[in-house]
Every structure is written in structure tokens, then in C-alpha cells.
C-alpha atoms as a PDB file:
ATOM      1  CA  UNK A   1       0.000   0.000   0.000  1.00  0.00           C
ATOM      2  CA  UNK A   2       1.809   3.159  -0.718  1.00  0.00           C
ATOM      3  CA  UNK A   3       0.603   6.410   1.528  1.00  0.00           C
ATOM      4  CA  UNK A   4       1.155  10.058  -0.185  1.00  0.00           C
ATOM      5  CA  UNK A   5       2.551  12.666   2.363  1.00  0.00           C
ATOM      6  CA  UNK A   6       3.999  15.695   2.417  1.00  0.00           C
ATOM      7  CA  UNK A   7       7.800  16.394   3.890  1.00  0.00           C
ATOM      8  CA  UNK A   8       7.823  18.336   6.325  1.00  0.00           C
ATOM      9  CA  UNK A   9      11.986  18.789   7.391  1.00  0.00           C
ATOM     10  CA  UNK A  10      12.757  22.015   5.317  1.00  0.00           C
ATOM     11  CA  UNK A  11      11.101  24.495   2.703  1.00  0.00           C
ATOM     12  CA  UNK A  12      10.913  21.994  -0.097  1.00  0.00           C
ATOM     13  CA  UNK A  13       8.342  20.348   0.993  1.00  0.00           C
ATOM     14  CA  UNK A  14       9.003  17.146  -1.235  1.00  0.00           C
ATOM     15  CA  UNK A  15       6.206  14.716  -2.439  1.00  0.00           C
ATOM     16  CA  UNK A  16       6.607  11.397  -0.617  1.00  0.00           C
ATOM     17  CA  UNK A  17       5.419   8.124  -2.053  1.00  0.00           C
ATOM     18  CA  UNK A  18       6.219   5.579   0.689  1.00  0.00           C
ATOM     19  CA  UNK A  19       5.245   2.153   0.226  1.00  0.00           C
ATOM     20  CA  UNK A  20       3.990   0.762   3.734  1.00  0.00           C
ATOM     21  CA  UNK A  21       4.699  -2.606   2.930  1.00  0.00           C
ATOM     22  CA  UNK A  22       8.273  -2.346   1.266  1.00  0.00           C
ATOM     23  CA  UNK A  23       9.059   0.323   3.544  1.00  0.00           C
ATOM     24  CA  UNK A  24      10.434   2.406   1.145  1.00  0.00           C
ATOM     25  CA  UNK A  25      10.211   5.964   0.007  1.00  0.00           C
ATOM     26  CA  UNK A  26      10.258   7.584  -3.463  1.00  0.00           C
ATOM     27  CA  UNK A  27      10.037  11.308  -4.291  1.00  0.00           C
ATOM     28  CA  UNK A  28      12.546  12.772  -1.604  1.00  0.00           C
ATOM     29  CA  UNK A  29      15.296  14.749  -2.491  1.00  0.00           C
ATOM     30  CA  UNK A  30      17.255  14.571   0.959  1.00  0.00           C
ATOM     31  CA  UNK A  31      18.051  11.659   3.443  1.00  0.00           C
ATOM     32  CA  UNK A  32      15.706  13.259   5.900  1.00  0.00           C
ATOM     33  CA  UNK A  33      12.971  13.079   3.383  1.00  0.00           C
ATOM     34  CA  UNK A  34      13.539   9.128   3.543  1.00  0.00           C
ATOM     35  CA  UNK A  35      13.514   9.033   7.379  1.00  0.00           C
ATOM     36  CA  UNK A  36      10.674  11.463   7.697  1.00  0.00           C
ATOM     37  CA  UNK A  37       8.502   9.112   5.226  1.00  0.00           C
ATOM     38  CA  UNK A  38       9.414   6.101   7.043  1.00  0.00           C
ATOM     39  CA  UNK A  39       9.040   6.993  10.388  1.00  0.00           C
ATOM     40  CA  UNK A  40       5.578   8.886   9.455  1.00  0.00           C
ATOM     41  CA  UNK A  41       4.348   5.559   8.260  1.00  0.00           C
ATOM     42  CA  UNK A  42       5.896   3.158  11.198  1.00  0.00           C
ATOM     43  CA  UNK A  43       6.327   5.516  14.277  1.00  0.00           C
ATOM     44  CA  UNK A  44       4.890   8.937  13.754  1.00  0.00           C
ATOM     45  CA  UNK A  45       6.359  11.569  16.591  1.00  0.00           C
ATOM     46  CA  UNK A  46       5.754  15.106  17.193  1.00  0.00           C
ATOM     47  CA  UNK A  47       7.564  17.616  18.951  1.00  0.00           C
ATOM     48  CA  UNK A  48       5.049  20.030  21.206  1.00  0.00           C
ATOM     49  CA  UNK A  49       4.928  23.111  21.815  1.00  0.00           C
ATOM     50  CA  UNK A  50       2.710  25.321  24.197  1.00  0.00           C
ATOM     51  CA  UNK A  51       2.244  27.454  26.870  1.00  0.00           C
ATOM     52  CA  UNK A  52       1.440  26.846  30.425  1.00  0.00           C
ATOM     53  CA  UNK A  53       0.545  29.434  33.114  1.00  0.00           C
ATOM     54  CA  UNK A  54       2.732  31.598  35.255  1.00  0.00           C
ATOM     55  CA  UNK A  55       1.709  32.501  38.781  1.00  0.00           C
ATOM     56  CA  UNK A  56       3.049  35.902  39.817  1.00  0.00           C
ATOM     57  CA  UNK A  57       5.518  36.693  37.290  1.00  0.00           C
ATOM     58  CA  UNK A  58       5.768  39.765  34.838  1.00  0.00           C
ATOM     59  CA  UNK A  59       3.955  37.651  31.886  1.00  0.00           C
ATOM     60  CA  UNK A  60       1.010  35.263  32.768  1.00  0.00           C
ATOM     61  CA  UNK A  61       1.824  32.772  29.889  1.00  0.00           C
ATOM     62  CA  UNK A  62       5.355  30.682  29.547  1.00  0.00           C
ATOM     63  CA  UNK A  63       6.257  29.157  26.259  1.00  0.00           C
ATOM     64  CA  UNK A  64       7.536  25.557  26.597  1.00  0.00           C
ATOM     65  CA  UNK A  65       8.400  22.501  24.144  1.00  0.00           C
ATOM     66  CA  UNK A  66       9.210  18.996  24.646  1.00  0.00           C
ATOM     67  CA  UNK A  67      12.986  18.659  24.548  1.00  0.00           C
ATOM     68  CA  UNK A  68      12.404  15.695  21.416  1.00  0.00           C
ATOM     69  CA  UNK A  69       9.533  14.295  19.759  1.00  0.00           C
ATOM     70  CA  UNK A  70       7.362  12.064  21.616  1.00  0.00           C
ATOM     71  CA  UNK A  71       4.920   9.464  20.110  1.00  0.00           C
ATOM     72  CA  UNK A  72       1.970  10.821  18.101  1.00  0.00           C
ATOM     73  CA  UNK A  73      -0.757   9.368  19.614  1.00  0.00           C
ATOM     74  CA  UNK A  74       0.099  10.986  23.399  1.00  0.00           C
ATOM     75  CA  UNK A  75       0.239  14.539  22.265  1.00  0.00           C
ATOM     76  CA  UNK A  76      -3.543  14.950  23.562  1.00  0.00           C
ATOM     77  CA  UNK A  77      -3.022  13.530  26.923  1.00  0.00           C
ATOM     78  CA  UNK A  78       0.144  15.753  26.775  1.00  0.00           C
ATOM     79  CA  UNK A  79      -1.238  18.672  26.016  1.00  0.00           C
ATOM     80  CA  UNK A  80      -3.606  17.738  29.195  1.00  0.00           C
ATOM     81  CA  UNK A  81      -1.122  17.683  31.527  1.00  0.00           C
ATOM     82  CA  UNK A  82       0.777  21.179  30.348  1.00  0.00           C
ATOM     83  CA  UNK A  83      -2.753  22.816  30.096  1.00  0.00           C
ATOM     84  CA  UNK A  84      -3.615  22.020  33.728  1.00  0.00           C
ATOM     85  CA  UNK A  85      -0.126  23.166  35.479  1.00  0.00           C
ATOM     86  CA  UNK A  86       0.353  26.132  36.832  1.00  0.00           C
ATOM     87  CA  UNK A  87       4.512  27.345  37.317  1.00  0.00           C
ATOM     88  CA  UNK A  88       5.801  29.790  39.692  1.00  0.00           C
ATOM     89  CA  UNK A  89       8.719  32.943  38.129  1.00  0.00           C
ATOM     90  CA  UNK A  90      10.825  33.214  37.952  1.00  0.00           C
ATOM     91  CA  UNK A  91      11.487  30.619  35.800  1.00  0.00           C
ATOM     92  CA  UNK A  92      14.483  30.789  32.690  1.00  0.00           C
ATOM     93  CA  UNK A  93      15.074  29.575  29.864  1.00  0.00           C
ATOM     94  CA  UNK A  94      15.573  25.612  29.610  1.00  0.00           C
ATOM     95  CA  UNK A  95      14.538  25.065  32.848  1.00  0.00           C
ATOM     96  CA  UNK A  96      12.635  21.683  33.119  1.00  0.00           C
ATOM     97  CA  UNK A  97       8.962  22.540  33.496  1.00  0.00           C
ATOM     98  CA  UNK A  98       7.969  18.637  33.423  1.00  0.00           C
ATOM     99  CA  UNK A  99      10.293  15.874  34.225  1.00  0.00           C
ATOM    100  CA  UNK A 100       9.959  12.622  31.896  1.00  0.00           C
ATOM    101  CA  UNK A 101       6.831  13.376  30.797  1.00  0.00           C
ATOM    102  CA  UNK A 102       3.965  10.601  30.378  1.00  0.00           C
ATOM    103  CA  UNK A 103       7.181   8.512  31.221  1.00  0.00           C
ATOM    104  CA  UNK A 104       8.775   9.133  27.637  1.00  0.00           C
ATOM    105  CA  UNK A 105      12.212  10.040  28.836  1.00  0.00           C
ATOM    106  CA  UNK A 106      11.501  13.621  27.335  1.00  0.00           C
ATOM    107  CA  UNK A 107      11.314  16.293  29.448  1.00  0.00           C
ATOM    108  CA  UNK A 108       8.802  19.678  28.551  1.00  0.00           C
ATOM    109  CA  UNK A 109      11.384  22.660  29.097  1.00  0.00           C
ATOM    110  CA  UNK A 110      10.744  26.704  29.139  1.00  0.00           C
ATOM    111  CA  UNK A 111      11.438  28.808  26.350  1.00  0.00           C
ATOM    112  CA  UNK A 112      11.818  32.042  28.155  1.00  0.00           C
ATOM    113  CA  UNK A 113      13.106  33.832  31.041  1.00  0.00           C
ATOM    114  CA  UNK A 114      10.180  35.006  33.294  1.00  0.00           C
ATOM    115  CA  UNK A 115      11.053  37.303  36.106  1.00  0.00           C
END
């Protein structure tokens, strides 16, 4: 079965052919078009990014990311958890907001410095 997607890994934005069974990819013009195509079809990740809330500090909103993609299909449950904390300033940049999230081995860090 061959799946049509997009490339998303720079501007080109390539048009993948990747055949699900062969596992193989036709269309890409980089290497990370290849890996992108496979792992879209075998083990799709996402990287998130978000905000969470800051009590007392000179913004009320604190932008954060997950240090490295993290499987697809927990990005709701995810987005749960970050939309229900609640972080204290100051906080800085690439401090660890959530520790191992969803037990991933990723950890959600802040973007910013918040006084």
C-alpha cells in the first residue's frame, strides 16, 4: 500500500510516495525526506509546543516545548497535563517545566526567562 505525504523537514516540501509494505520511500530529495517518510508511516512523533501558566511573574503565559519528539498518539493527553499546570517565576530559559513526561524520557522545558 503506498501512503502520499507531504515532507515536512525544510522548505521543499518534497512529495513522498512511501510504500507501507516495502518500507520504502520515493520522491525525496534529501536523506531526511527518507527518514521522515518512514518513520511517518511506522512511528509517527511530534515535537510540542505550548504554553502553560505563570503565577506571579511579569507575563502570565510561559512558552515551553518537549525537549524531542514524543509518540503521536500521546500529544492529547500531553497537552492535558501542560494545560492544567500552573509554574511559579521566575522561571528561565531551559529550565525543566515537566520531568519525563507521560514517562517518555523527554522532558517539557521553558522557552523564556520570566522574572
Amino acid at each position: 500500500m503506498i501512503k502520499r505525504l507531504i515532507c515536512i523537514n525544510c522548505p521543499r516540501g518534497c512529495y513522498l510516495n512511501v510504500d507501507i509494505d516495502r518500507l520504502t520511500v520515493e520522491g525525496n530529495s534529501c536523506i531526511k525526506g527518507k527518514e521522515y517518510g518512514l518513520n511517518e508511516v511506522t512511528n509517527p512523533v511530534r515535537i510540542i509546543t505550548t504554553t502553560v501558566k505563570v503565577i506571579e511573574g511579569d507575563h502570565k503565559l510561559l512558552p515551553v516545548k518537549t525537549e524531542k519528539a514524543i509518540p503521536k498518539n500521546m500529544k492529547f493527553k500531553c497537552m492535558e497535563i501542560l494545560n492544567s499546570l500552573a509554574i511559579n517565576a521566575p522561571i528561565k530559559a531551559g529550565d525543566i517545566i515537566v520531568k519525563n513526561i507521560l514517562d517518555t524520557g523527554v522532558n517539557v522545558i521553558a522557552c523564556k526567562n520570566i522574572d
